[in-house]
PDB file of N, CA and C in Angstrom:
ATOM      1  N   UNK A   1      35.801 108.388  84.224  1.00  0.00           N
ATOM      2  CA  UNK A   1      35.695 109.246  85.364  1.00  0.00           C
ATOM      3  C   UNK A   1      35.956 108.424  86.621  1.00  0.00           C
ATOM      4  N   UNK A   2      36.516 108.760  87.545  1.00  0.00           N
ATOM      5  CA  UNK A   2      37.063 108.386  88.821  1.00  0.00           C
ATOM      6  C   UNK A   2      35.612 107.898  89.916  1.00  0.00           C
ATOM      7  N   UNK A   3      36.224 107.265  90.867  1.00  0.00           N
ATOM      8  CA  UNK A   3      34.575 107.103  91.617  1.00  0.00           C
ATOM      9  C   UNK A   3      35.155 108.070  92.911  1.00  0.00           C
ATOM     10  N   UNK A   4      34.308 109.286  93.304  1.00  0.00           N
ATOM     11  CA  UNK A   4      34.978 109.790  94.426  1.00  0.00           C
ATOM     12  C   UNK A   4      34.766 109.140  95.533  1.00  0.00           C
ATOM     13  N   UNK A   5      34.519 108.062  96.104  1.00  0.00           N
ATOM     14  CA  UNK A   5      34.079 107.258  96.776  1.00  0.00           C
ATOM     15  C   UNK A   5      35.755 107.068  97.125  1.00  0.00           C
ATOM     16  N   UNK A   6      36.408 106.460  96.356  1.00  0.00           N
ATOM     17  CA  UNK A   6      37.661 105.901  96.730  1.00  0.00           C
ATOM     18  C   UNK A   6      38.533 106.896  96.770  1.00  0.00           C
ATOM     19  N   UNK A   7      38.350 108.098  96.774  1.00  0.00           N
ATOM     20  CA  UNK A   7      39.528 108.781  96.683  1.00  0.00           C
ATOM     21  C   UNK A   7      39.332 109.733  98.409  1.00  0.00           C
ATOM     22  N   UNK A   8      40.592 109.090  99.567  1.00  0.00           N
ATOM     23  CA  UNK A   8      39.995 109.855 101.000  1.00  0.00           C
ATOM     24  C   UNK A   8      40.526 111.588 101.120  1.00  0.00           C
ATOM     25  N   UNK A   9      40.404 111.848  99.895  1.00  0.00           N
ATOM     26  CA  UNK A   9      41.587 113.534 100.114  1.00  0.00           C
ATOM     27  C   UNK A   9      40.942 114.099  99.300  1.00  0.00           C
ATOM     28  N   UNK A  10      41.154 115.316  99.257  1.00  0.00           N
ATOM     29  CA  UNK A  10      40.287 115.990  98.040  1.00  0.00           C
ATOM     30  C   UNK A  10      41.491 116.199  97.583  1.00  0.00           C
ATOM     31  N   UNK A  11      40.932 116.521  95.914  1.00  0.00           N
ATOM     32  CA  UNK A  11      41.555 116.618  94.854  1.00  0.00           C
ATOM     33  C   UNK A  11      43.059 117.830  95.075  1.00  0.00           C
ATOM     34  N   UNK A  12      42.448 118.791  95.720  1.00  0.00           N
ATOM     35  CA  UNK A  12      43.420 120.088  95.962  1.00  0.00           C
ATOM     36  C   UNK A  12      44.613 119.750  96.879  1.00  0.00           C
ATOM     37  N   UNK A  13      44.124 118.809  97.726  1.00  0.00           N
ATOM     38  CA  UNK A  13      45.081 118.213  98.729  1.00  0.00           C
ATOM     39  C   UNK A  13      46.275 117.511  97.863  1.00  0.00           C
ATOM     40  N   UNK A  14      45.573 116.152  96.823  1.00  0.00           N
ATOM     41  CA  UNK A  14      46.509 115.439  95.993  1.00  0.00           C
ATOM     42  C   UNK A  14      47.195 116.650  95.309  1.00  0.00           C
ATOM     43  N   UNK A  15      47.018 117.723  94.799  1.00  0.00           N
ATOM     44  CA  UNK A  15      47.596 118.079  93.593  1.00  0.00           C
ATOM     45  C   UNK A  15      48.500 119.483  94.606  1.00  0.00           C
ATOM     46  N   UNK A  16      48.663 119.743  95.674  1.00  0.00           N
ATOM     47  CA  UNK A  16      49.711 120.383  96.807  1.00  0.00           C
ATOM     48  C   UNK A  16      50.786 119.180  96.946  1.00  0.00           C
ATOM     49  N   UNK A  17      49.907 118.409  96.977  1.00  0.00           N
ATOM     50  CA  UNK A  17      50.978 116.907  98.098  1.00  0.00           C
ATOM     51  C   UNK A  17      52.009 116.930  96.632  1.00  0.00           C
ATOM     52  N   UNK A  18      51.451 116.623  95.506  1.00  0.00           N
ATOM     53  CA  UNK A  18      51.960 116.110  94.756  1.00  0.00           C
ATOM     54  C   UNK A  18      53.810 116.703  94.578  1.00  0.00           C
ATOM     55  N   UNK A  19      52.724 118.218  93.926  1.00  0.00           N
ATOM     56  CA  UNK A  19      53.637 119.620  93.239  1.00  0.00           C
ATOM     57  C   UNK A  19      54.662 119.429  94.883  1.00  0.00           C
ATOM     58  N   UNK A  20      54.482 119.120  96.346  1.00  0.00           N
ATOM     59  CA  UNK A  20      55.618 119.100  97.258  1.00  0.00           C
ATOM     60  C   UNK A  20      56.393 117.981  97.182  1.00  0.00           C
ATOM     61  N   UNK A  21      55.997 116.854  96.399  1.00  0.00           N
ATOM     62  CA  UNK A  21      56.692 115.732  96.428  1.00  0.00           C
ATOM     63  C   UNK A  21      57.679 116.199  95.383  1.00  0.00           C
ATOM     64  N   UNK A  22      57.184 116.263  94.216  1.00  0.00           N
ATOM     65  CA  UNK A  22      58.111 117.003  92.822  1.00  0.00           C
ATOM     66  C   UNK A  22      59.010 117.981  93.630  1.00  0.00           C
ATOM     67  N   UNK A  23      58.879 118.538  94.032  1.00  0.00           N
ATOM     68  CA  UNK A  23      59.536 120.042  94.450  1.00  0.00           C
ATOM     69  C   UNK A  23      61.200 119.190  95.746  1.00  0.00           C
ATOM     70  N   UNK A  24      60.603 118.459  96.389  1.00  0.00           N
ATOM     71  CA  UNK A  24      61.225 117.694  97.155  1.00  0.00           C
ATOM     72  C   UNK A  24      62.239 116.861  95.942  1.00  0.00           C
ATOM     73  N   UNK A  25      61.601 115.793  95.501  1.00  0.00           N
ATOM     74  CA  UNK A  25      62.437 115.499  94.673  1.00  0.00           C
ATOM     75  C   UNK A  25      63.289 116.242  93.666  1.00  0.00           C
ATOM     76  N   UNK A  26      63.285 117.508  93.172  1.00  0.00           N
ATOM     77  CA  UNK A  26      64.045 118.263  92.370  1.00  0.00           C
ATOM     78  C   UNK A  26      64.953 119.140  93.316  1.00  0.00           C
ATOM     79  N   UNK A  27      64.827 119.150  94.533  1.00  0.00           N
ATOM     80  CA  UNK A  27      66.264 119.469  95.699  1.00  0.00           C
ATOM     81  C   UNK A  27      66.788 118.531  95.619  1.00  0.00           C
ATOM     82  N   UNK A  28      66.074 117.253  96.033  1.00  0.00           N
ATOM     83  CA  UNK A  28      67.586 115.969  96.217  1.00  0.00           C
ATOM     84  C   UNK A  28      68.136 115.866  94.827  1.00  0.00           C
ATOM     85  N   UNK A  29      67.133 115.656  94.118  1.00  0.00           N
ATOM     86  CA  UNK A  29      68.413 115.510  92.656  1.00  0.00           C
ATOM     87  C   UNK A  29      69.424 116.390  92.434  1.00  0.00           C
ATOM     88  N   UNK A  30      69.200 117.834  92.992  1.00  0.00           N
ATOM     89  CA  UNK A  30      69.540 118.897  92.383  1.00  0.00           C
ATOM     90  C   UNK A  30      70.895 118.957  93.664  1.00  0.00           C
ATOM     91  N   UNK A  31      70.522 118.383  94.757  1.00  0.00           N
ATOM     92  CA  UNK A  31      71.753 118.121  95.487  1.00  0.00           C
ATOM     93  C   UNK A  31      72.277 117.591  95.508  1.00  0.00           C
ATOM     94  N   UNK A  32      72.028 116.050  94.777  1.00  0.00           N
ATOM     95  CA  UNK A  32      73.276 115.271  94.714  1.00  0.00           C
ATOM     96  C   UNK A  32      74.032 115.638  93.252  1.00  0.00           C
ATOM     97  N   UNK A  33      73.014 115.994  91.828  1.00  0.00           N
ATOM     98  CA  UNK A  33      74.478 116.790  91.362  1.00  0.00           C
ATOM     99  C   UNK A  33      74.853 117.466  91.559  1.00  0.00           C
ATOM    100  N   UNK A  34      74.901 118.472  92.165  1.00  0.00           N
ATOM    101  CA  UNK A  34      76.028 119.367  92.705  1.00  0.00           C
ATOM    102  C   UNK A  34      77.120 118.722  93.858  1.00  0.00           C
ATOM    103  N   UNK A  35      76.639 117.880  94.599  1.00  0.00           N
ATOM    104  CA  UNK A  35      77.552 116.983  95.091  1.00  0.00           C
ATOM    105  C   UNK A  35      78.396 116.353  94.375  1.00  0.00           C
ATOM    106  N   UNK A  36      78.433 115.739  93.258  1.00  0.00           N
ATOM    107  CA  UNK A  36      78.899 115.156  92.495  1.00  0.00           C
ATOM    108  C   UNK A  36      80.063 116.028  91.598  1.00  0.00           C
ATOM    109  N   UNK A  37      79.229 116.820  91.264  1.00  0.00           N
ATOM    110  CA  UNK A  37      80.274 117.779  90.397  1.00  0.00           C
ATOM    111  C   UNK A  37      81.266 118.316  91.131  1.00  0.00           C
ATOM    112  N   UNK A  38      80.907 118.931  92.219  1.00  0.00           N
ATOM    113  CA  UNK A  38      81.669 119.409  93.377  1.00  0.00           C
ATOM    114  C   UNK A  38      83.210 118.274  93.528  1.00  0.00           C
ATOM    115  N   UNK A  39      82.895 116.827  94.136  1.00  0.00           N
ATOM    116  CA  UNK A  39      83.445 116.013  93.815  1.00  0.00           C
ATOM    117  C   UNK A  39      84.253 116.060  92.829  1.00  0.00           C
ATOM    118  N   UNK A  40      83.886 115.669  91.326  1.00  0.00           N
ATOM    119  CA  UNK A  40      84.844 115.893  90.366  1.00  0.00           C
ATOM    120  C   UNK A  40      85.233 116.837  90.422  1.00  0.00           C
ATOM    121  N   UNK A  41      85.216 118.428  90.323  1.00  0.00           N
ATOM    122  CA  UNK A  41      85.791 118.881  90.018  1.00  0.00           C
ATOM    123  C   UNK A  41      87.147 119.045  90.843  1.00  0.00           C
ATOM    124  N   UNK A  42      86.738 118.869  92.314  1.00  0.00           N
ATOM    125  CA  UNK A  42      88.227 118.604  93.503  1.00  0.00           C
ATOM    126  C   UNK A  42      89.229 118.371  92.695  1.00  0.00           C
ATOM    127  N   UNK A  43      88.439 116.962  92.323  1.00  0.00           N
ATOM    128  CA  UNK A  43      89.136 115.488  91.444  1.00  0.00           C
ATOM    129  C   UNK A  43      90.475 116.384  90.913  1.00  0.00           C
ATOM    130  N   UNK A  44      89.972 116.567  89.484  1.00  0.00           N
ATOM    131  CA  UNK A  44      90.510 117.368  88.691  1.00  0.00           C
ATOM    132  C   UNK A  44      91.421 118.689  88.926  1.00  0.00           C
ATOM    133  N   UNK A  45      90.882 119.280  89.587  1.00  0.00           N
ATOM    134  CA  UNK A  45      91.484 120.369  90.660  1.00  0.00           C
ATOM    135  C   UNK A  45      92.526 119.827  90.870  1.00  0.00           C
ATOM    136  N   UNK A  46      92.915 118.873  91.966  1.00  0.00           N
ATOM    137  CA  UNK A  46      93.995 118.285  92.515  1.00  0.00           C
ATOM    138  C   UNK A  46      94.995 117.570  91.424  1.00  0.00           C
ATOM    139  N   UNK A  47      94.205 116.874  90.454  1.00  0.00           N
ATOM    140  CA  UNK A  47      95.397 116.354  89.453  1.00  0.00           C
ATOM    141  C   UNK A  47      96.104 117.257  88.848  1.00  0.00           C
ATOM    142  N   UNK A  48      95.121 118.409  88.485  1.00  0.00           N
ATOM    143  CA  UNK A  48      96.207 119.641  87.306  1.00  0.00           C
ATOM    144  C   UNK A  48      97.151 120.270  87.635  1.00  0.00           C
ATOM    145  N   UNK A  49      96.496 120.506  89.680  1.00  0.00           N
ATOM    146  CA  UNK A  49      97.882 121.396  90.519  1.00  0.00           C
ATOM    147  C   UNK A  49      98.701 120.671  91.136  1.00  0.00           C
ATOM    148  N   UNK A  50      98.989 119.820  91.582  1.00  0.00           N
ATOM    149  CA  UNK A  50      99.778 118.946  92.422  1.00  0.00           C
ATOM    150  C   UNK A  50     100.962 118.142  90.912  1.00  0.00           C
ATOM    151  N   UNK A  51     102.286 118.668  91.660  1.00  0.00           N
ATOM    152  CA  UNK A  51     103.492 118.476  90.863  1.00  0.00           C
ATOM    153  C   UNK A  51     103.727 116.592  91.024  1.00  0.00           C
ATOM    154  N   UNK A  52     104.674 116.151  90.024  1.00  0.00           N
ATOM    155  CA  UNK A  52     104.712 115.501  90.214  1.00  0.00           C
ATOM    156  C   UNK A  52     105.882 114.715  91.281  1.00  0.00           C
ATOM    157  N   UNK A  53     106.166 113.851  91.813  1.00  0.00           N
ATOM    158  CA  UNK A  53     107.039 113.441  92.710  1.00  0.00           C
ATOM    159  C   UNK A  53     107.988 113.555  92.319  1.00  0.00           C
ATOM    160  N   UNK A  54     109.260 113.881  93.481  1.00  0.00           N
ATOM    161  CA  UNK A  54     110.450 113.872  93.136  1.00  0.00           C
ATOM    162  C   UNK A  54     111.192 112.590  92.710  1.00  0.00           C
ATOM    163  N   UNK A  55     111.926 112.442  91.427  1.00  0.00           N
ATOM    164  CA  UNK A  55     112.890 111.086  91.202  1.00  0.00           C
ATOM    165  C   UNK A  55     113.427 110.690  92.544  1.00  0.00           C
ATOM    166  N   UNK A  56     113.685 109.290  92.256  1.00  0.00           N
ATOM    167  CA  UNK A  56     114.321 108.831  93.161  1.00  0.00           C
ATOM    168  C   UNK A  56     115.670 109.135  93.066  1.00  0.00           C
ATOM    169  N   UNK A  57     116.484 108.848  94.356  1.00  0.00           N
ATOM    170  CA  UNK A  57     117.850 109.174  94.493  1.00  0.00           C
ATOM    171  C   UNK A  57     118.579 108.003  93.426  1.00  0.00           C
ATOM    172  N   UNK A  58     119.572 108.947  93.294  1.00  0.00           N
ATOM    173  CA  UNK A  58     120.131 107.549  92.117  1.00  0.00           C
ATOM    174  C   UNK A  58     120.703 106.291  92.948  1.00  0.00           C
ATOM    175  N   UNK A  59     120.433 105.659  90.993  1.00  0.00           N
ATOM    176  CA  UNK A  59     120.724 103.858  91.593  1.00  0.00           C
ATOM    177  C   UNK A  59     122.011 103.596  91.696  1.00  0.00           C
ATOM    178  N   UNK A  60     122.642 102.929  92.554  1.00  0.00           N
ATOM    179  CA  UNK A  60     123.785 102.281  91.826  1.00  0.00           C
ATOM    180  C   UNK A  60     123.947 101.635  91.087  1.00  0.00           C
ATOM    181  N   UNK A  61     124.785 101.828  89.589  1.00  0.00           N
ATOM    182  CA  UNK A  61     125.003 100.459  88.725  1.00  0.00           C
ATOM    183  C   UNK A  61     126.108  99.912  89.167  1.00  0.00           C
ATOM    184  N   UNK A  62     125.803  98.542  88.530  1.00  0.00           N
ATOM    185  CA  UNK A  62     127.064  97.813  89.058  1.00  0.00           C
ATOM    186  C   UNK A  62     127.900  97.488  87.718  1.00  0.00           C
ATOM    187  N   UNK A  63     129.179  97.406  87.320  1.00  0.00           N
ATOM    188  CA  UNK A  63     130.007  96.898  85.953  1.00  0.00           C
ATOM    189  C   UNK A  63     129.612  96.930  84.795  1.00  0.00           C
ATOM    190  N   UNK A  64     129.044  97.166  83.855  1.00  0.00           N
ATOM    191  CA  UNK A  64     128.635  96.493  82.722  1.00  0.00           C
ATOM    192  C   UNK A  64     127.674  96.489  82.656  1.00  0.00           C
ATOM    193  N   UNK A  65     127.298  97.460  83.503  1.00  0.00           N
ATOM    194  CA  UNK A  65     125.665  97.402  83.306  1.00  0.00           C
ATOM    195  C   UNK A  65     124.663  98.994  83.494  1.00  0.00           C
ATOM    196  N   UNK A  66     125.784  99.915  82.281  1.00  0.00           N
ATOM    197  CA  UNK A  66     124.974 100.880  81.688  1.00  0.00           C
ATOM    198  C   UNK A  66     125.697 102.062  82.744  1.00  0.00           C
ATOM    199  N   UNK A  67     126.479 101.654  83.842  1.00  0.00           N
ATOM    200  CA  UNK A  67     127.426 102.681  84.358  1.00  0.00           C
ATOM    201  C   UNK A  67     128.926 103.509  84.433  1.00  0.00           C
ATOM    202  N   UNK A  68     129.454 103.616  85.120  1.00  0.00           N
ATOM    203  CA  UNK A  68     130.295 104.390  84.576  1.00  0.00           C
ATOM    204  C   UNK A  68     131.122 103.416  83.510  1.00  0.00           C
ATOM    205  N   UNK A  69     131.814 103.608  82.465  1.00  0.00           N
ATOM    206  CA  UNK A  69     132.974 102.874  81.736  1.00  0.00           C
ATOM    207  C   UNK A  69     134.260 102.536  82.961  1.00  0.00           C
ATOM    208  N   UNK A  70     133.886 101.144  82.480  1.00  0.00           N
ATOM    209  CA  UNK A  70     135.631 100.193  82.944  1.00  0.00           C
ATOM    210  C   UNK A  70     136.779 100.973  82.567  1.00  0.00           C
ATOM    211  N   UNK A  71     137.714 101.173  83.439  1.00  0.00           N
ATOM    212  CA  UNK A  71     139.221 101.402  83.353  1.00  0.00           C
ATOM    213  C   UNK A  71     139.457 100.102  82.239  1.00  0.00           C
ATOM    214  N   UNK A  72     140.323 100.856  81.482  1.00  0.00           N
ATOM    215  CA  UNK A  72     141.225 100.055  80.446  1.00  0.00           C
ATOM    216  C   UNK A  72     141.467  99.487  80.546  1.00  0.00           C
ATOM    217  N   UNK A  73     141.905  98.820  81.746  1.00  0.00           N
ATOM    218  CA  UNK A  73     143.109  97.568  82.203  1.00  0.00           C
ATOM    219  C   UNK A  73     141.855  96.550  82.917  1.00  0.00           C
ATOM    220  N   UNK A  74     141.056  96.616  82.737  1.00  0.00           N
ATOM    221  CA  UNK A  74     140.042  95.796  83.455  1.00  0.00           C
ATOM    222  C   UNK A  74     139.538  94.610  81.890  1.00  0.00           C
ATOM    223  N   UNK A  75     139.633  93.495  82.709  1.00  0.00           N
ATOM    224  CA  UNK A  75     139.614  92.832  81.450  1.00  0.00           C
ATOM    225  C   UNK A  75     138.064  92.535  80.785  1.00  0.00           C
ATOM    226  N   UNK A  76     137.030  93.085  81.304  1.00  0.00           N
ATOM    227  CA  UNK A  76     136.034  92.895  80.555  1.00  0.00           C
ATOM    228  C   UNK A  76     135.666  94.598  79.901  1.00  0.00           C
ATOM    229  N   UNK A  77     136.735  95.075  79.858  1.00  0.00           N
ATOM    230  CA  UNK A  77     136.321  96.386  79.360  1.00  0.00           C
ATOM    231  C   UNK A  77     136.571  96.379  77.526  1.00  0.00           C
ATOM    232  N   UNK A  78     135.982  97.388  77.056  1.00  0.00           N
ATOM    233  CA  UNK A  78     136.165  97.199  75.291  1.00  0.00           C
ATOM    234  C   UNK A  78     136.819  97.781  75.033  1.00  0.00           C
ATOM    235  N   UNK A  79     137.790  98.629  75.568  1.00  0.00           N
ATOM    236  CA  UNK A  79     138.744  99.194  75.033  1.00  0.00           C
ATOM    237  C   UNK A  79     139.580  98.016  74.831  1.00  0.00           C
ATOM    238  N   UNK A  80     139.844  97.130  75.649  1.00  0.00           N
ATOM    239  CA  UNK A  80     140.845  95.974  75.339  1.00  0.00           C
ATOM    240  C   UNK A  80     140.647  94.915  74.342  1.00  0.00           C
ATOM    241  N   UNK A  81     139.041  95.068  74.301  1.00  0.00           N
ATOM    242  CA  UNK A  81     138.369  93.808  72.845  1.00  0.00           C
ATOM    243  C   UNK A  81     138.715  94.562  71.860  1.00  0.00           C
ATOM    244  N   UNK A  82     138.876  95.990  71.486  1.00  0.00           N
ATOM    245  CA  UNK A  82     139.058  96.342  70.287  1.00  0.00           C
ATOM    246  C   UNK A  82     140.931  96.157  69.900  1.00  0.00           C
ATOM    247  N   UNK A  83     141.544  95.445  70.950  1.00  0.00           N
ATOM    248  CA  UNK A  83     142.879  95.752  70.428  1.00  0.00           C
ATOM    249  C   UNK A  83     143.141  94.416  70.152  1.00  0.00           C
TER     250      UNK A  83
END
């Protein structure tokens, strides 16, 4: 058993204060997840709708290197290695 000596509040007081502290604390929690979710879901929101960027303008290749085919008469072209 408690000594009421040390206790400066009455009991009804602690057990209001308390149930307002709980009650307090279950808004902030209860506001920061919804903050949070809110957050993600933007998140997500924004990745699923937003297209993706347009390609870049084309590159130039240069010779021999995956662009248009060499004229025949060009001597590193393969039409001329095959003859």
């Amino acid at each position: 058993m408690s000594n009421p000596c040390l206790h400066d509040t009455d009991e009804d007081d602690t057990r209001s204060g308390l149930s307002l502290t709980r009650l307090l604390d279950a808004l902030a929690l209860g506001t920061v997840l919804m903050l949070a979710w809110r957050a993600c879901h933007g998140h997500h929101h924004r990745r699923r709708t937003t297209r993706s960027a347009r390609a870049p303008a084309a590159v130039h290749t240069w010779e021999g290197e995956g662009g248009r085919p060499l004229p025949t008469e060009h001597e590193a072209s393969t039409v001329n290695r095959a003859h």
